[in-house]
Protein backbone atom coordinates (compact mmCIF):
# COMPACT_ATOMS: atom_id res chain seq x y z
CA UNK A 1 44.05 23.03 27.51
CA UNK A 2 42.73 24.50 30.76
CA UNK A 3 41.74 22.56 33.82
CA UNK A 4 38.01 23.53 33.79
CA UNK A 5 37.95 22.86 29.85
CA UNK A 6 39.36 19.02 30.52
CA UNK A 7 36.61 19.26 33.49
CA UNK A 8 33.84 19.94 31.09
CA UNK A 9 34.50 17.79 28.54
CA UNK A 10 35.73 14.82 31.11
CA UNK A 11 32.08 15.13 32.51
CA UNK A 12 30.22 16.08 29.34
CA UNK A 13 31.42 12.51 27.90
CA UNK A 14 28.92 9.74 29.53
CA UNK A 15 26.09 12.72 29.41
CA UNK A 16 26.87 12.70 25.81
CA UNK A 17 27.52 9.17 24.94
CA UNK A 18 24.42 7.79 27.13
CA UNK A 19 22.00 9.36 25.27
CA UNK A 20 23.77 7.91 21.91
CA UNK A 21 23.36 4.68 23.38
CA UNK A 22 19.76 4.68 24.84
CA UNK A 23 18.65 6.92 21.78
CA UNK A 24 20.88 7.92 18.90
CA UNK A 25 20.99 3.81 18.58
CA UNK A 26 17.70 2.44 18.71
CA UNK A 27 16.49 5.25 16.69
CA UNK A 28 19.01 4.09 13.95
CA UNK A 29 18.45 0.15 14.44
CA UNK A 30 14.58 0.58 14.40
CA UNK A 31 14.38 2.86 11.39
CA UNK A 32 17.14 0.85 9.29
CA UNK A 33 15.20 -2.36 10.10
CA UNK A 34 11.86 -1.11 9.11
CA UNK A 35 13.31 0.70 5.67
CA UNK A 36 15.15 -2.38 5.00
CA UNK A 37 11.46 -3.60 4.86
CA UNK A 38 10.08 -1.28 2.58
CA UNK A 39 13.47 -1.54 0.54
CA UNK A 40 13.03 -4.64 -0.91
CA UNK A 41 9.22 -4.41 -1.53
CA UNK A 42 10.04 -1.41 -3.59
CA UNK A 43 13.07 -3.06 -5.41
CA UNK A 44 10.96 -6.25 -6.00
CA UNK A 45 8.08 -4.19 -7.71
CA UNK A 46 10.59 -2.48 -9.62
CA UNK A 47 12.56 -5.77 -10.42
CA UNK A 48 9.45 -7.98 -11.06
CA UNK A 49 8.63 -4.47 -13.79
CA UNK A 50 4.74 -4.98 -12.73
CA UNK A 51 2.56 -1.87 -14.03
CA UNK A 52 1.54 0.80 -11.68
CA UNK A 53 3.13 -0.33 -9.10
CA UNK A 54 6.79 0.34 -10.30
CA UNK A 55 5.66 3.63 -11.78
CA UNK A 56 4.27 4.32 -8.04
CA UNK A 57 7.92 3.05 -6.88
CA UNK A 58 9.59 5.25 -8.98
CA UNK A 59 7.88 8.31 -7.73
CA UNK A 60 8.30 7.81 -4.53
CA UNK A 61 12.20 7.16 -4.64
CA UNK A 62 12.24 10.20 -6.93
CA UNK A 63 10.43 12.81 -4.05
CA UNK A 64 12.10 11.17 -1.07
CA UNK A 65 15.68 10.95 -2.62
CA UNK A 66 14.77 14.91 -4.32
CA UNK A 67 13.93 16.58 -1.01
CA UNK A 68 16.18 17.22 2.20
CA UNK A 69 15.66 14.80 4.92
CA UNK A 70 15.89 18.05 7.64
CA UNK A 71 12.64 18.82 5.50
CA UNK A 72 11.16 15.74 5.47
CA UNK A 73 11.63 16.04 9.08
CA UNK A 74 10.12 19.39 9.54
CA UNK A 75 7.06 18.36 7.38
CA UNK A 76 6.15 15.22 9.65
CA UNK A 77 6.55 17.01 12.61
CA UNK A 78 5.57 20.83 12.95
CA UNK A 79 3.28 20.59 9.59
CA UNK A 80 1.30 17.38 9.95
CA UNK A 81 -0.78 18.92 13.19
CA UNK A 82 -1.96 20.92 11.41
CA UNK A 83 -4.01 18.87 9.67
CA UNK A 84 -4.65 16.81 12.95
CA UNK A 85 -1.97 14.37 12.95
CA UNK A 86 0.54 15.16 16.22
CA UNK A 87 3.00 12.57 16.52
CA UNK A 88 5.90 12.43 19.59
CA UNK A 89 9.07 13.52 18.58
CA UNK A 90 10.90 10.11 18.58
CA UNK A 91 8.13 7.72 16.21
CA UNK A 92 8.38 10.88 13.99
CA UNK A 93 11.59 10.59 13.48
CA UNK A 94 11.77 7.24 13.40
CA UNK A 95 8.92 7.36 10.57
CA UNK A 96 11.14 9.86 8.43
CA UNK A 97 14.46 8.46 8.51
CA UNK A 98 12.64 4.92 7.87
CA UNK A 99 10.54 6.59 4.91
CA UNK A 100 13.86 8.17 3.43
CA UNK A 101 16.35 5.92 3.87
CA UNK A 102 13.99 3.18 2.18
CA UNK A 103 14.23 5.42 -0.85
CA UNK A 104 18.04 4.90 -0.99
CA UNK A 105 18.15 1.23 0.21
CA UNK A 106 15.40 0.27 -2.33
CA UNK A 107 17.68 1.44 -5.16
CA UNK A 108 20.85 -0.39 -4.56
CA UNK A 109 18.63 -3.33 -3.98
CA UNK A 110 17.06 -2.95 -7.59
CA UNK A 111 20.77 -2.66 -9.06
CA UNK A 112 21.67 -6.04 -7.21
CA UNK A 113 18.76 -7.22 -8.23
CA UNK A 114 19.48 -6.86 -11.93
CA UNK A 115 23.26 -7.56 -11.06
CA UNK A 116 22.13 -10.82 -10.67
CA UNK A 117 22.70 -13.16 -13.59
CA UNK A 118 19.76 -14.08 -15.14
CA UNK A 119 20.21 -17.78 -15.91
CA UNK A 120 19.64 -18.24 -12.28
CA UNK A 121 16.17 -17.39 -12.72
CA UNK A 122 15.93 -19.73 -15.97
CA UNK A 123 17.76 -22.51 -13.67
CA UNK A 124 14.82 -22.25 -11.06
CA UNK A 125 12.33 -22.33 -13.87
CA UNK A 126 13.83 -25.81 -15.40
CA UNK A 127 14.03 -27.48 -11.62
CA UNK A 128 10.22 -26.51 -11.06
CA UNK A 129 10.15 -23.62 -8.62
CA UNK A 130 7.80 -20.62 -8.71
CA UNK A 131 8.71 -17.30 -9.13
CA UNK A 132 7.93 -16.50 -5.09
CA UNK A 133 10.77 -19.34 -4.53
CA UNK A 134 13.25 -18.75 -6.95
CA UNK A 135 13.34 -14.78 -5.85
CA UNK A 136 13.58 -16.23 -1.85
CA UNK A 137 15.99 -19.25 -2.61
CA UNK A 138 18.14 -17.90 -5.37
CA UNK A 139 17.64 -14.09 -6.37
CA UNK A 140 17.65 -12.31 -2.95
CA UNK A 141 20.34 -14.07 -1.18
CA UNK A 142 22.74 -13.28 -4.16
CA UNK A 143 21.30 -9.47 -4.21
CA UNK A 144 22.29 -9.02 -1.23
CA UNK A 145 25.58 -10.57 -0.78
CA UNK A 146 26.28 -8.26 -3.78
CA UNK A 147 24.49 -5.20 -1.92
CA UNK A 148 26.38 -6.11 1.46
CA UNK A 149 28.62 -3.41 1.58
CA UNK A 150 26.70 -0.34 0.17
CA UNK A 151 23.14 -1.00 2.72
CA UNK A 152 25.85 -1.03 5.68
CA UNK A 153 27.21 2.34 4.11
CA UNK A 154 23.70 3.40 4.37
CA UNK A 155 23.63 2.45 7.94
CA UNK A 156 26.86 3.84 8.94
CA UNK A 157 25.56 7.46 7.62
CA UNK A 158 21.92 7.13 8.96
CA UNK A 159 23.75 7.13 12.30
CA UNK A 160 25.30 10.24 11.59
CA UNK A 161 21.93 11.63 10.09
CA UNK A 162 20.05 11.42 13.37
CA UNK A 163 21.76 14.51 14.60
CA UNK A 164 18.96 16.21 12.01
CA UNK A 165 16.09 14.82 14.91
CA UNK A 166 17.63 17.30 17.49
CA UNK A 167 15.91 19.92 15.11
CA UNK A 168 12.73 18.32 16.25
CA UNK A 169 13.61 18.13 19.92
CA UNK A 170 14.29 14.32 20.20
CA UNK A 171 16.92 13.82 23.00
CA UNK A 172 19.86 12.27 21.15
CA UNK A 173 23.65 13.17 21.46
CA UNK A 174 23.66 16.38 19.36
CA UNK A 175 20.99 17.71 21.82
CA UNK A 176 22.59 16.76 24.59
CA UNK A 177 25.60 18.80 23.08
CA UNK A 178 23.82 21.76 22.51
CA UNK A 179 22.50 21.50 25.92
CA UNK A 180 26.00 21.47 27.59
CA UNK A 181 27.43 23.98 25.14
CA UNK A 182 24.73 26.15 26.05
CA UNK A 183 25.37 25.93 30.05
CA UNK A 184 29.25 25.86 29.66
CA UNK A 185 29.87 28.23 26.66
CA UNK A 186 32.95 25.65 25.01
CA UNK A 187 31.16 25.20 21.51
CA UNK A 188 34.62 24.13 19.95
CA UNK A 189 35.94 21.82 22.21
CA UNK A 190 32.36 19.94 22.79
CA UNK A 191 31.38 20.04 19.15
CA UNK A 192 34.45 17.97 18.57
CA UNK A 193 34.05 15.21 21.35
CA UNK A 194 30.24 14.50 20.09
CA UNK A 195 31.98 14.56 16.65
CA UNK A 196 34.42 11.89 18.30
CA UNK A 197 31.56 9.74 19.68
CA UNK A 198 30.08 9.91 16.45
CA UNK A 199 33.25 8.11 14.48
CA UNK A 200 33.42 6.21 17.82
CA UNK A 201 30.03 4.49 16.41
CA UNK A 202 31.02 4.88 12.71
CA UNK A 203 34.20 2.63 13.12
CA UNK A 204 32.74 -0.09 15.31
CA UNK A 205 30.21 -0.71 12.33
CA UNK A 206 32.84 -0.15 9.84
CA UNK A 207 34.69 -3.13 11.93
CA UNK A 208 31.26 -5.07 12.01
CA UNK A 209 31.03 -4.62 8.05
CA UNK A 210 34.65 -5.77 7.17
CA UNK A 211 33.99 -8.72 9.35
CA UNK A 212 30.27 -9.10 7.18
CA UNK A 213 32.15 -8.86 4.07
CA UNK A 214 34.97 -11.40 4.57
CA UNK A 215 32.43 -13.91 6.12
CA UNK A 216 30.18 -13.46 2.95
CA UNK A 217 32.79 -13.86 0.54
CA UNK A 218 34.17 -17.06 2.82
CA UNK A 219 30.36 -18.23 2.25
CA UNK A 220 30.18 -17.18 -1.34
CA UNK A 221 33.83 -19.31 -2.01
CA UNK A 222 32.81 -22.54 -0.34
CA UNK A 223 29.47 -22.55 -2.46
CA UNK A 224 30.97 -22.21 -5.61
């Protein structure tokens, strides 16, 4: 490896790993928090089986999860002005990856749901809760220690996914790539770091998971 190619990438690094950290990030965090919210209203309406609604539910999961997110991405962004609607490049994509990854998060939620045994329900009935309490006491906190480790997988690849927002010039660490590659002409060796930075992230929330996981089942032991 030359000189000027260690050069490059030793001064490429923080120009690539800042903008993961003041964008790639909080783009992930703040669309994974708000699809979490639309997650388990969709789950719920599908779980709770109430008419309309889960056929509604149901179509929605079935277009978003049916149709690429680069797409989705395109639509939002170059196709909605021209009905009027311009949105900046960062709440767009923050509206997408929300919007699709709820699609994905809603359905392991409905299978934990259901995973959940249903004399637990009939064991809230007989001790005089409602249905709004049993689902917030009893159901959900068991769905989701069950659905622990597949939402955080869902995280862990909607941080890769926000490379797709360079396509619709947000400033995050694949831009910033292409920005350097561009000036220096070293595709190979700068394709690879941002690919390092990338499992960088990855692995720290892998870590962050396999701590989640041992402290749920810890919680899950002493209960029983």
């Amino acid at each position: 490896m030359s000189e000027r190619l260690i050069g490059i990438l030793a001064d490429s690094f923080f120009k690539i790993l800042i903008p993961g950290l003041t964008v790639t990030i909080p783009l992930t965090v703040l669309s994974f928090s708000i699809a979490m919210v639309l997650a388990v209203i969709l789950a719920l309406v599908q779980f709770a089986n109430v008419r309309g609604l889960r056929e509604l539910a149901r179509f929605y999961i079935w277009v978003i999860r049916g149709t690429p997110l680069l797409v989705q991405l395109f639509v939002i962004f170059y196709g909605m002005p021209s009905l009027g609607i311009v949105l900046p490049a960062f709440p767009a994509a923050v509206i997408v990856f929300s919007i699709n990854e709820a699609a994905y998060c809603a359905e392991v939620l409905r299978a934990a749901l259901e995973a959940v045994p249903k004399g637990q329900m009939e064991a809230g009935s007989c001790v005089g809760m409602s249905y709004l309490q049993i689902m917030r006491r009893i159901v959900l906190p068991q769905a989701f220690r069950i659905a622990f480790p597949s939402l955080f997988n869902c995280l862990i690849s909607m941080v890769k996914d926000t490379s797709l927002a360079a396509n619709i010039t947000v400033t995050e660490m694949f831009m910033a790539t292409q920005r350097i590659v561009a000036r220096t002409y070293e595709p190979l060796a700068l394709y690879l770091e941002v690919g390092f930075i990338y499992l960088m992230f990855s692995t720290i929330l892998t870590w962050v998971q396999r701590a989640g996981e041992k402290r749920l089942a810890t919680y899950g032991g002493k209960r029983r």
